[in-house]
Each structure stands twice: as structure tokens, then as C-alpha cells.
Protein backbone atom coordinates (compact mmCIF):
# COMPACT_ATOMS: atom_id res chain seq x y z
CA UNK A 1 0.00 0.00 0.00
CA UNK A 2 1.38 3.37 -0.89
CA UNK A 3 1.68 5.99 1.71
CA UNK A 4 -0.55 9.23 1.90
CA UNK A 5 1.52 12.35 0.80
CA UNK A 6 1.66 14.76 3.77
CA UNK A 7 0.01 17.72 1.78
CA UNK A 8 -3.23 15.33 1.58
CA UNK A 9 -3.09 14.50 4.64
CA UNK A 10 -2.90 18.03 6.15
CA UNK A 11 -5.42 18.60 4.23
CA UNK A 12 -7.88 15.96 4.91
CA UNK A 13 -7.42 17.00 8.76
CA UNK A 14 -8.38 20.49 8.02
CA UNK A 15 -11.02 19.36 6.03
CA UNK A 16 -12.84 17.05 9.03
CA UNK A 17 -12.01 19.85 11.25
CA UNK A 18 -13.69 22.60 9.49
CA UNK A 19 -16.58 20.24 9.05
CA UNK A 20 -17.00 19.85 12.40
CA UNK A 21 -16.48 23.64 13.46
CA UNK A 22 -19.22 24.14 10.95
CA UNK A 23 -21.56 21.43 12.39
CA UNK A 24 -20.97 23.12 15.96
CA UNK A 25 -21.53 26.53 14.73
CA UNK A 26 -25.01 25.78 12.99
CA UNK A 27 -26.16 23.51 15.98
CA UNK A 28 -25.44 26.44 18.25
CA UNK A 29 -27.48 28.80 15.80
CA UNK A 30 -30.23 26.49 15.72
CA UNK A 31 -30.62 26.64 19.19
CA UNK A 32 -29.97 22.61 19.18
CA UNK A 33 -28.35 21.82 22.78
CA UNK A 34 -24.76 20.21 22.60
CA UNK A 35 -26.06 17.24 24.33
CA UNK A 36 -28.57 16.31 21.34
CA UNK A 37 -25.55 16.79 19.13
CA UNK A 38 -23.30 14.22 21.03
CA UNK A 39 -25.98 11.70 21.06
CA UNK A 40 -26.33 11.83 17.04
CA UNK A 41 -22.69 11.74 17.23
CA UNK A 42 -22.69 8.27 19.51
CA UNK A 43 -25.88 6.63 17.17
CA UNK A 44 -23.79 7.77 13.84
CA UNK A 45 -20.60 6.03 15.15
CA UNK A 46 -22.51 3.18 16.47
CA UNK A 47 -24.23 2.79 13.51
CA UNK A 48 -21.04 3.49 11.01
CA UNK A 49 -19.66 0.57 13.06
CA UNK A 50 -22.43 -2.24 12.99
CA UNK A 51 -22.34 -1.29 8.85
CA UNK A 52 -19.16 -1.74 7.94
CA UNK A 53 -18.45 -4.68 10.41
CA UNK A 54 -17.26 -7.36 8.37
CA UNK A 55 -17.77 -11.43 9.33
């Protein structure tokens, strides 16, 4: 397997981190409370990893 090039890499990290700056901003603005977001964050994982769980 060939190795990521550190350029992509960077920016794939700024990429997931804007995306989640954004999500946080626009829950905030929507009045959503951080708690809400967190549990969509816990059923999305938990959900990502019963999907892609391979037997």
C-alpha cells in the first residue's frame, strides 16, 4: 500500500475539522443543545460501526 503524501493528509485534517467547526456553529445557531448533538454523534458512530463490520 502506498503511503498518503503529507500535503493530503494536512489537508484531509483540516477538512474534518472545518466540518466539524461548521456542524458546531449551525447547531449552536439552531438553538440545538450540545447534548442532542453528542448523542447523534454516539448513534452515527454506532451505527457506522455495525455497517461496515465485516464477518
Amino acid at each position: 500500500m502506498q503511503q498518503m503524501p503529507l500535503p493530503h493528509f494536512l489537508a484531509m485534517i483540516l477538512a474534518v475539522i472545518a466540518a466539524a467547526g461548521l456542524t458546531i456553529f449551525l447547531a449552536v445557531q439552531a438553538g440545538l443543545p450540545m447534548a442532542a448533538l453528542g448523542l447523534g454523534a454516539l448513534i452515527g458512530a454506532g451505527l457506522m460501526r455495525v455497517l461496515a463490520r465485516v464477518e
